[in-house]
C-alpha atoms as a PDB file:
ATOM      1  CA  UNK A   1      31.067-134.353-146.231  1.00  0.00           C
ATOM      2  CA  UNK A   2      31.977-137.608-148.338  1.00  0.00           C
ATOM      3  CA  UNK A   3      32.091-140.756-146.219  1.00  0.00           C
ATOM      4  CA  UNK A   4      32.105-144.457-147.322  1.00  0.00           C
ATOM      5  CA  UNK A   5      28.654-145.655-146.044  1.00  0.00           C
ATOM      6  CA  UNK A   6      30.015-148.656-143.088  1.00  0.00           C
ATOM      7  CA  UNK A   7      32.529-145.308-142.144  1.00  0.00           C
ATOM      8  CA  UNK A   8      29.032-143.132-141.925  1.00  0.00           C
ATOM      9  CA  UNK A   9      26.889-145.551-140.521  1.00  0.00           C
ATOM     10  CA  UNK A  10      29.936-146.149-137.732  1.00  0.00           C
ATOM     11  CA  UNK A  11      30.189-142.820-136.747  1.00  0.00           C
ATOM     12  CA  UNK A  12      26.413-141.543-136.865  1.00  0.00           C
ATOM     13  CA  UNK A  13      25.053-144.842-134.849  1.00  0.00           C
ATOM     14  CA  UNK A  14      26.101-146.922-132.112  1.00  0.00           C
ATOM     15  CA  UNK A  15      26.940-150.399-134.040  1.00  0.00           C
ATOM     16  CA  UNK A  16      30.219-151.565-134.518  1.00  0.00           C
ATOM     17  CA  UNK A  17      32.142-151.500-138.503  1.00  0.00           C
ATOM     18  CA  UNK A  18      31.432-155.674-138.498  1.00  0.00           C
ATOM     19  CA  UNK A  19      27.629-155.239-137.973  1.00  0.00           C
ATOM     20  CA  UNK A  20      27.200-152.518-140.075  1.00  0.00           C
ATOM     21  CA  UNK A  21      28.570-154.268-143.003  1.00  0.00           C
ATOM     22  CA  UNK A  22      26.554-157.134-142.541  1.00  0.00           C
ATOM     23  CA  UNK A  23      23.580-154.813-142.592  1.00  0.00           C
ATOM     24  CA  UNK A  24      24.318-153.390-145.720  1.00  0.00           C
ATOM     25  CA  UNK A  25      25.032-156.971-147.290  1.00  0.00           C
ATOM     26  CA  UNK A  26      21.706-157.836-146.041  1.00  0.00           C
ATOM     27  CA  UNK A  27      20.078-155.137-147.815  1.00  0.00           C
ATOM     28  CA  UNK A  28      19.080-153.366-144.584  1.00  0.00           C
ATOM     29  CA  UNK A  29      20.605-149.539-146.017  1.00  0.00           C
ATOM     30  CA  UNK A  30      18.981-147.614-148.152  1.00  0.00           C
ATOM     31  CA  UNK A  31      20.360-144.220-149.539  1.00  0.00           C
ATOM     32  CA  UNK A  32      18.211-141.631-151.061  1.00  0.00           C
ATOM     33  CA  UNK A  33      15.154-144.199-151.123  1.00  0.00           C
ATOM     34  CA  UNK A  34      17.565-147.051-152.590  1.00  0.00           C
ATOM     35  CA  UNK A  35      18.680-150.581-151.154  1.00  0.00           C
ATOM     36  CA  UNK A  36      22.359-150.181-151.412  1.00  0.00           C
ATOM     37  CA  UNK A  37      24.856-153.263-150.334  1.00  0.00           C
ATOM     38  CA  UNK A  38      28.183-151.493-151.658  1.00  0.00           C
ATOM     39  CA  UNK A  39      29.796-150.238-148.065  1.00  0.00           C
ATOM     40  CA  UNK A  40      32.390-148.918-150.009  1.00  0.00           C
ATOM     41  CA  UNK A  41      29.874-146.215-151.826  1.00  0.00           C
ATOM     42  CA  UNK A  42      30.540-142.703-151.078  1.00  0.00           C
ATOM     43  CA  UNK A  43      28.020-140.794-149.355  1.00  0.00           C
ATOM     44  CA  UNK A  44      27.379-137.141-148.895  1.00  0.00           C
ATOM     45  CA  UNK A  45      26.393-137.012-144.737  1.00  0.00           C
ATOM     46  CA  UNK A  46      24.908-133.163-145.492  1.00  0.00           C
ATOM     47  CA  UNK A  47      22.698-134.060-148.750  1.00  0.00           C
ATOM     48  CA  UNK A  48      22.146-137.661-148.757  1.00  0.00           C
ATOM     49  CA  UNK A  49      19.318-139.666-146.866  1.00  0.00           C
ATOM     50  CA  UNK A  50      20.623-142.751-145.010  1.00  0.00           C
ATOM     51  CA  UNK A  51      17.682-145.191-143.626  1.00  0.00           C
ATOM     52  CA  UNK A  52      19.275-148.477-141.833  1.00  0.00           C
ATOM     53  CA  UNK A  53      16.266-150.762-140.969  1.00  0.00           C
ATOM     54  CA  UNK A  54      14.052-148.430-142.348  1.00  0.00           C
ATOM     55  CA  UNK A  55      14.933-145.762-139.493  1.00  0.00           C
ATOM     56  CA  UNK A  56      16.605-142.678-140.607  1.00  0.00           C
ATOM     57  CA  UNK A  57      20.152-142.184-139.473  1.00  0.00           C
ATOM     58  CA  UNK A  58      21.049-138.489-138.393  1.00  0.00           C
ATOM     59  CA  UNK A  59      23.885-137.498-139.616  1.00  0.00           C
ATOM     60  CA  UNK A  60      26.602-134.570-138.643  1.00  0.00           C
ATOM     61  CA  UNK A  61      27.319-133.612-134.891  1.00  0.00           C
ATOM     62  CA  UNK A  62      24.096-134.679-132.156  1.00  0.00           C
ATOM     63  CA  UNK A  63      23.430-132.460-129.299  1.00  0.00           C
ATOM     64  CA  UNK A  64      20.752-133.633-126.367  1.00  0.00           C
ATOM     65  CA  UNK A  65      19.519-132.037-124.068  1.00  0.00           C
ATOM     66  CA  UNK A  66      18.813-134.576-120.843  1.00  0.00           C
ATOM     67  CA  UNK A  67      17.020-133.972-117.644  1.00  0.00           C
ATOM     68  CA  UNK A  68      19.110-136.332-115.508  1.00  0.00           C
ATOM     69  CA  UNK A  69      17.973-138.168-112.345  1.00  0.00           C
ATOM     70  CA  UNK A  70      19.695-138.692-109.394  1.00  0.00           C
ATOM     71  CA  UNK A  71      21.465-141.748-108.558  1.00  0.00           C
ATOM     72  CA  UNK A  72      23.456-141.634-112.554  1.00  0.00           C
ATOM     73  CA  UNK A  73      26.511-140.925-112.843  1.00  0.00           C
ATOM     74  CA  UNK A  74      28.103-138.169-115.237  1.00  0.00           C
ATOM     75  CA  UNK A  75      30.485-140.407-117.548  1.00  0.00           C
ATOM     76  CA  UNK A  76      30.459-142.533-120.503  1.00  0.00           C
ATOM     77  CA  UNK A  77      31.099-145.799-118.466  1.00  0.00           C
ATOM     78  CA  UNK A  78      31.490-146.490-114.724  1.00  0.00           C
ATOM     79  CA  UNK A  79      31.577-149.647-113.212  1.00  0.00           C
ATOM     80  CA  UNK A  80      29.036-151.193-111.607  1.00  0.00           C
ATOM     81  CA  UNK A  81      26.861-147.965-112.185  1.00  0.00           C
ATOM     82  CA  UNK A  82      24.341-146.919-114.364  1.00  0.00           C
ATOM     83  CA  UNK A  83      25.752-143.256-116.619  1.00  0.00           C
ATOM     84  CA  UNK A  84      24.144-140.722-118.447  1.00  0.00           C
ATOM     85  CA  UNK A  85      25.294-142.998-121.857  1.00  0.00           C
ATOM     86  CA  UNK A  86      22.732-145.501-120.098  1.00  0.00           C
ATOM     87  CA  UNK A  87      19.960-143.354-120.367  1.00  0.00           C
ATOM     88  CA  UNK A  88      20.404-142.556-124.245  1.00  0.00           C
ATOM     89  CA  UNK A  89      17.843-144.151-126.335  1.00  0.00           C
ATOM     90  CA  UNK A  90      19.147-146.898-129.047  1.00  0.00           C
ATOM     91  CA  UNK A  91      18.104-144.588-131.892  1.00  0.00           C
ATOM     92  CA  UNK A  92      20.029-141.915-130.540  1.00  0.00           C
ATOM     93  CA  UNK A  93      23.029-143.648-129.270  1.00  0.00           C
ATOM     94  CA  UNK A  94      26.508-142.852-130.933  1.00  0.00           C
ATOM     95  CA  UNK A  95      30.276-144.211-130.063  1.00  0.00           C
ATOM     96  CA  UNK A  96      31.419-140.630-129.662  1.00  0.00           C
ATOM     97  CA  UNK A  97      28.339-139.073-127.196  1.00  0.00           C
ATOM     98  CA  UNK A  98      29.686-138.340-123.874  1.00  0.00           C
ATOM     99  CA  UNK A  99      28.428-135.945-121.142  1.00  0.00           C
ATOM    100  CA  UNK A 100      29.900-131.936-121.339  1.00  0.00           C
ATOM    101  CA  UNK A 101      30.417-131.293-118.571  1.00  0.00           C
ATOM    102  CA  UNK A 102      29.028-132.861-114.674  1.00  0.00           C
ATOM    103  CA  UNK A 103      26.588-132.767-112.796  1.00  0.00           C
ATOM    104  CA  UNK A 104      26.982-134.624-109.009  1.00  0.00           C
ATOM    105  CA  UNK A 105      25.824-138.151-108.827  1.00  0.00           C
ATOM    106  CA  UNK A 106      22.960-136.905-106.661  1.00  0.00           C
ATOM    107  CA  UNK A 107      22.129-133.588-108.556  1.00  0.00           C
ATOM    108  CA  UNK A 108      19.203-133.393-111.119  1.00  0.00           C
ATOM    109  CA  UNK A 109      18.518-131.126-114.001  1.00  0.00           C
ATOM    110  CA  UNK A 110      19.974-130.423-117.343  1.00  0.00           C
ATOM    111  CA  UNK A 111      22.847-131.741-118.921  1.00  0.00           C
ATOM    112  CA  UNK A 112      24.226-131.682-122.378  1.00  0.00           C
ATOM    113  CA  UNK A 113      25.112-134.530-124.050  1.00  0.00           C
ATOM    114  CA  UNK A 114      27.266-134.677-127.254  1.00  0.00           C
ATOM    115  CA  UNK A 115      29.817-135.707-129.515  1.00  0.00           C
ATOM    116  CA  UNK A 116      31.004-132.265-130.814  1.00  0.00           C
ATOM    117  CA  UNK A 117      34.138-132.002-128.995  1.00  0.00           C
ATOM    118  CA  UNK A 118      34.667-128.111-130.172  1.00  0.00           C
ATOM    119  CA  UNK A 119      31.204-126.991-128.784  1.00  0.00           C
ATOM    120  CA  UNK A 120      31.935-128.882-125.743  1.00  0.00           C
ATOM    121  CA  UNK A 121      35.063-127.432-124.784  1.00  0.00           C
ATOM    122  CA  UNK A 122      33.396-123.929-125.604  1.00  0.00           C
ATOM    123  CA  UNK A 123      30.895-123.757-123.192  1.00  0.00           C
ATOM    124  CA  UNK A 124      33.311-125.534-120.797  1.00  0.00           C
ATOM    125  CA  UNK A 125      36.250-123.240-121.203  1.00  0.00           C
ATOM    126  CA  UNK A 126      36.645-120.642-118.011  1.00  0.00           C
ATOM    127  CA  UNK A 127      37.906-117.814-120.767  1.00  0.00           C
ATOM    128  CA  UNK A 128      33.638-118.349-121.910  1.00  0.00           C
ATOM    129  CA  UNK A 129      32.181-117.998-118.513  1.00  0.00           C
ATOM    130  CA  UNK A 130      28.879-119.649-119.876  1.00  0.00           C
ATOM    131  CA  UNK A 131      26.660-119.405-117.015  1.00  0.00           C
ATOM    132  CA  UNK A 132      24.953-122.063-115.629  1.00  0.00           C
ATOM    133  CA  UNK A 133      21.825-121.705-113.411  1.00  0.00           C
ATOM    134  CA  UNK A 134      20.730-124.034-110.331  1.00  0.00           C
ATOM    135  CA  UNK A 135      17.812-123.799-108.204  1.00  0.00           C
ATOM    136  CA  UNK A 136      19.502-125.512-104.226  1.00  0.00           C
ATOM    137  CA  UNK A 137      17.530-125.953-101.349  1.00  0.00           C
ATOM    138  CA  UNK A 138      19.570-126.233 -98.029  1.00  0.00           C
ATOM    139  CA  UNK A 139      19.202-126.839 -94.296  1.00  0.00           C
ATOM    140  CA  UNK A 140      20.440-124.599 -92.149  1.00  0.00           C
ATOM    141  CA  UNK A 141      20.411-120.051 -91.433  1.00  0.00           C
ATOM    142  CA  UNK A 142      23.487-118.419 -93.268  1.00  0.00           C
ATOM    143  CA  UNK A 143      25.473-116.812 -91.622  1.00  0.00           C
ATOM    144  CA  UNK A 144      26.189-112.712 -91.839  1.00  0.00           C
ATOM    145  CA  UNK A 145      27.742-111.553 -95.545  1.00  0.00           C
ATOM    146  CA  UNK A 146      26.566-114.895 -97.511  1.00  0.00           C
ATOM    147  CA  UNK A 147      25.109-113.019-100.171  1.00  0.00           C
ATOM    148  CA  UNK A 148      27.713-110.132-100.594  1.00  0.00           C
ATOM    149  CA  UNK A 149      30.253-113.536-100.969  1.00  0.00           C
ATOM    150  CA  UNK A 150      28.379-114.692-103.442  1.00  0.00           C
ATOM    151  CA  UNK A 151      28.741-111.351-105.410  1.00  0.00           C
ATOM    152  CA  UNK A 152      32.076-110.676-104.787  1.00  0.00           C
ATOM    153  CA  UNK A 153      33.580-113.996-105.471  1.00  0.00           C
ATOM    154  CA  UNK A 154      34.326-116.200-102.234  1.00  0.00           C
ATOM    155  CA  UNK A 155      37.220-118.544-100.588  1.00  0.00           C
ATOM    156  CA  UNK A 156      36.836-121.701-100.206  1.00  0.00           C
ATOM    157  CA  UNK A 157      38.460-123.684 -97.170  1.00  0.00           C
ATOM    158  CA  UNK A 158      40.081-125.937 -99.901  1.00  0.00           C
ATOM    159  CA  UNK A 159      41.913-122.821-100.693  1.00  0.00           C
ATOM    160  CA  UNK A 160      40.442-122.162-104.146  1.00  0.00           C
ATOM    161  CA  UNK A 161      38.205-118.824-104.511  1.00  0.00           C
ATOM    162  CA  UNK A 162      35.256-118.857-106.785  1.00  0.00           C
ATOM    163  CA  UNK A 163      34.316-116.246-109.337  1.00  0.00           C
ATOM    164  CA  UNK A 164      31.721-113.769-108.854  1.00  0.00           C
ATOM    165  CA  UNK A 165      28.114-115.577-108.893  1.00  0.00           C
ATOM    166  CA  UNK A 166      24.582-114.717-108.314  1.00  0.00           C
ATOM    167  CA  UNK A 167      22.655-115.439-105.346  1.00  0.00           C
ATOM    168  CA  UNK A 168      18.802-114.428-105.442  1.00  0.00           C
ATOM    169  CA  UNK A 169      17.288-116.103-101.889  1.00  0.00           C
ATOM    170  CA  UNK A 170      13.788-117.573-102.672  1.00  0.00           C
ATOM    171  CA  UNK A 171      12.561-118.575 -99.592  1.00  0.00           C
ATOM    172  CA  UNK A 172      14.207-118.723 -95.954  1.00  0.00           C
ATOM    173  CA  UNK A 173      13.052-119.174 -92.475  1.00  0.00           C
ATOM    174  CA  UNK A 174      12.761-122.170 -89.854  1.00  0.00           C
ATOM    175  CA  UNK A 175      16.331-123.349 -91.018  1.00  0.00           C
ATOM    176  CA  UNK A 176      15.542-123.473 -94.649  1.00  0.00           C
ATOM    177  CA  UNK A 177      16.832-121.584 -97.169  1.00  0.00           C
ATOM    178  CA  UNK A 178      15.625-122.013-100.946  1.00  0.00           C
ATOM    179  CA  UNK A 179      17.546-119.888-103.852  1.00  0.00           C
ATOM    180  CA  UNK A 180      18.265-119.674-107.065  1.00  0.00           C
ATOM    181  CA  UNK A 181      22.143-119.907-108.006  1.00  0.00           C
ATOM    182  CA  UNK A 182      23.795-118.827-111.155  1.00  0.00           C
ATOM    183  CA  UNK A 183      27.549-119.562-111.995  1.00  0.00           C
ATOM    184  CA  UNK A 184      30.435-119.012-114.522  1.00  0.00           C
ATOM    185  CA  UNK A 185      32.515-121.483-113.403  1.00  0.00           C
ATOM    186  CA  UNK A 186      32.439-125.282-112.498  1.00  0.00           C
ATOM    187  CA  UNK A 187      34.441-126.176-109.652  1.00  0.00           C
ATOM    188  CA  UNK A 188      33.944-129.084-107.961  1.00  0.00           C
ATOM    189  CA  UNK A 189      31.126-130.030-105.498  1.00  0.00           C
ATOM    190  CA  UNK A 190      30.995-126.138-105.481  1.00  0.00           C
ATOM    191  CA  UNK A 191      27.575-124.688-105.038  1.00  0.00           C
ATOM    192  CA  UNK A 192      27.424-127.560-101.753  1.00  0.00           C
ATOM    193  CA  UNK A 193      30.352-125.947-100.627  1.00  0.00           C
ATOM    194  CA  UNK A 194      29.818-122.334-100.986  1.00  0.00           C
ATOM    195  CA  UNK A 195      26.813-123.303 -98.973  1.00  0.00           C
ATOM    196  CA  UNK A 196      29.220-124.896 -96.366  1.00  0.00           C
ATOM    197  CA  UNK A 197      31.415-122.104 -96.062  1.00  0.00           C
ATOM    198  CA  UNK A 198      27.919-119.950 -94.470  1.00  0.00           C
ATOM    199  CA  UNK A 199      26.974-123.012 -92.247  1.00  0.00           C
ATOM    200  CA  UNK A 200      24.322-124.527 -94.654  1.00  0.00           C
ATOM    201  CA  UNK A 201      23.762-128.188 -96.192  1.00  0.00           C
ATOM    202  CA  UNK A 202      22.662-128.482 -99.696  1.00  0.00           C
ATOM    203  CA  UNK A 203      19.776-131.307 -99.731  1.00  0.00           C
ATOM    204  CA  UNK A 204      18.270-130.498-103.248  1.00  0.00           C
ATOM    205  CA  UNK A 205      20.387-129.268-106.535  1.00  0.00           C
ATOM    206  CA  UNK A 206      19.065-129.020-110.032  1.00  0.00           C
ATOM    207  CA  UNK A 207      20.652-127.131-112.874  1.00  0.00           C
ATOM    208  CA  UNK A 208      17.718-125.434-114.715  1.00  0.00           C
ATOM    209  CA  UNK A 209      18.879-123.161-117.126  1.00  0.00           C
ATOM    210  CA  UNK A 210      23.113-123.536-119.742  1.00  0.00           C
ATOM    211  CA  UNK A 211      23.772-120.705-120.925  1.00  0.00           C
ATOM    212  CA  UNK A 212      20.406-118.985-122.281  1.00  0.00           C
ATOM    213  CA  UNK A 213      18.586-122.383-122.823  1.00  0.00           C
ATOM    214  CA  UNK A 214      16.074-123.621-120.086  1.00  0.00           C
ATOM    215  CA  UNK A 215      15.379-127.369-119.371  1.00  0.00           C
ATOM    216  CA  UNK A 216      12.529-128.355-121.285  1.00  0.00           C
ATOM    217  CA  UNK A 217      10.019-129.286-118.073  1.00  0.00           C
ATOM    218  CA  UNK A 218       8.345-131.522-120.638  1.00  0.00           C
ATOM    219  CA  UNK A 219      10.701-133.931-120.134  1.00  0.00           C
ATOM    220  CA  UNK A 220      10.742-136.563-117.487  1.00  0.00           C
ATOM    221  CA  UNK A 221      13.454-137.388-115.474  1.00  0.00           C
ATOM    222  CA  UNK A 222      15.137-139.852-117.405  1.00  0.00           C
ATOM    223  CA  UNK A 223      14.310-138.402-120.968  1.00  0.00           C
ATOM    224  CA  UNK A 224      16.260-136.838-123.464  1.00  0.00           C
ATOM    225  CA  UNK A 225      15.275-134.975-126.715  1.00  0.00           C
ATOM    226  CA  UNK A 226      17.511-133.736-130.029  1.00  0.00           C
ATOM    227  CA  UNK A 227      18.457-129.930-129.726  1.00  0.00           C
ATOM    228  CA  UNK A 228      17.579-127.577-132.574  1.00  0.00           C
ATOM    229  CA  UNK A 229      20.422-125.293-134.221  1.00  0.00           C
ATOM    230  CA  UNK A 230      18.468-122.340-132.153  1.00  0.00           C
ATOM    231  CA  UNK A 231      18.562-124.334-129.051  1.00  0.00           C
ATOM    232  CA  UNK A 232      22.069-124.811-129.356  1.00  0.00           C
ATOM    233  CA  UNK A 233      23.142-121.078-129.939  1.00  0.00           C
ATOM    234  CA  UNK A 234      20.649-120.047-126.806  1.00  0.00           C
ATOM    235  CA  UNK A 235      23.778-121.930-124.971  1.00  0.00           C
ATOM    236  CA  UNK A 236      26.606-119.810-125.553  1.00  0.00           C
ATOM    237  CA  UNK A 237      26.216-115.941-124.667  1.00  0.00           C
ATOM    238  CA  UNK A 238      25.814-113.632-127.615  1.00  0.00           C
ATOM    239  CA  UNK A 239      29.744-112.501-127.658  1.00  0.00           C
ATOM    240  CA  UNK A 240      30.577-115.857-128.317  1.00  0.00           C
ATOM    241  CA  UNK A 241      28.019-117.227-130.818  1.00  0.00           C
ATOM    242  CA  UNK A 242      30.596-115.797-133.540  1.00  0.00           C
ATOM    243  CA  UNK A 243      33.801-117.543-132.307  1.00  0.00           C
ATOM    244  CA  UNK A 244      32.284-121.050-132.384  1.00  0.00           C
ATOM    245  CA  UNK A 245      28.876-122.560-133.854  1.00  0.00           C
ATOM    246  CA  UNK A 246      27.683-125.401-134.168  1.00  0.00           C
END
């Protein structure tokens, strides 16, 4: 695709059109191996190598992959609390990265972070049923018929009623229960409340697996890393891959 340079360099980093053209006056851009100070130049964002302060500038669509902490919120800004965004490296950081997706302000594991709008809404969408996968540890004895709800699709008391998930019981005994938990949906608070509804308290949530793609246990919580194209396609199922790639 053929960009001016201050349009790339605005959309591919986090620095706003005024400090980007002073950078190029400065000298500070290079293109292909070459000082350039003409933010006007047309550059080719598939082809072309962009360097600004001699770091390289990705460009085309960024996907993350971040093994979020508790106590951050899912957002791009929140007041008075630290996001996701906040956890983004400078080198990585772009005006158009935001979270797909949730995960509870107290709820650890994997989360996507990008600023390909399409791919977003298409692991998102309900008509996709991407499934996620969560490993919850609870306090409490479930009731009779928790697992058959699970596998049939329950009610909830807020009147909504969930799709059909899986339920595979880890542990259980002395009032706790540990299991893993895979979805096709995204309701809210709603593995804590289809806990609830059998008389059991979620203490412990992390999403471990979008789609086909695992959490990298390599990173820390806190850390992000840069998806591959294969990473990326291990997140939609296989009947999708063909309606939208990234």
């Amino acid at each position: 695709m053929l960009l001016r340079l201050d349009r790339a360099l605005s959309e591919f980093t986090a620095l706003p059109r005024s400090e980007i053209r002073k950078k190029i006056r400065s000298g500070a851009v290079q293109v292909n191996g070459s000082a350039v100070q003409n933010a006007a130049l047309h550059v080719d964002t598939v082809s072309d190598r962009l360097l600004l302060d001699n770091e390289p500038v990705r460009c085309g669509p960024l996907y993350l992959m971040l093994n979020k902490p508790r106590g951050v919120v899912s957002a791009t800004r929140s007041p008075g609390e630290r996001t996701v965004l906040d956890l983004v490296p400078p080198s990585l950081r772009r005006k158009n990265l935001f979270p797909a997706g949730r995960l509870d302000k107290d709820t650890v594991g994997f989360l996507l972070l990008t600023d390909d709008g399409a791919f977003a809404h298409a692991i998102l969408s309900p008509k996709r049923h991407v499934p996620k996968t969560y490993l919850v540890r609870a306090e409490g004895t479930p009731r009779e018929g928790f697992a058959a709800a699970f596998r049939e699709g329950m009610a909830l008391s807020g009147g909504e009623r969930c799709r059909p998930a899986e339920l595979n019981i880890l542990t259980a005994g002395e009032g706790l229960l540990e299991a893993r938990v895979v979805l096709h949906e995204g309701m809210y608070h709603q593995i804590k409340r289809m806990f609830a509804e059998f008389g059991c308290t979620v203490i412990y949530l992390k999403r471990e697996k979008m789609g086909g793609l695992a959490l990298d246990e390599s990173l820390a919580e806190g850390e992000c890393r840069i998806l591959e194209t294969e990473e990326i396609q291990r997140i939609l199922p296989p009947e999708t891959e063909g309606a939208q790639k990234p």
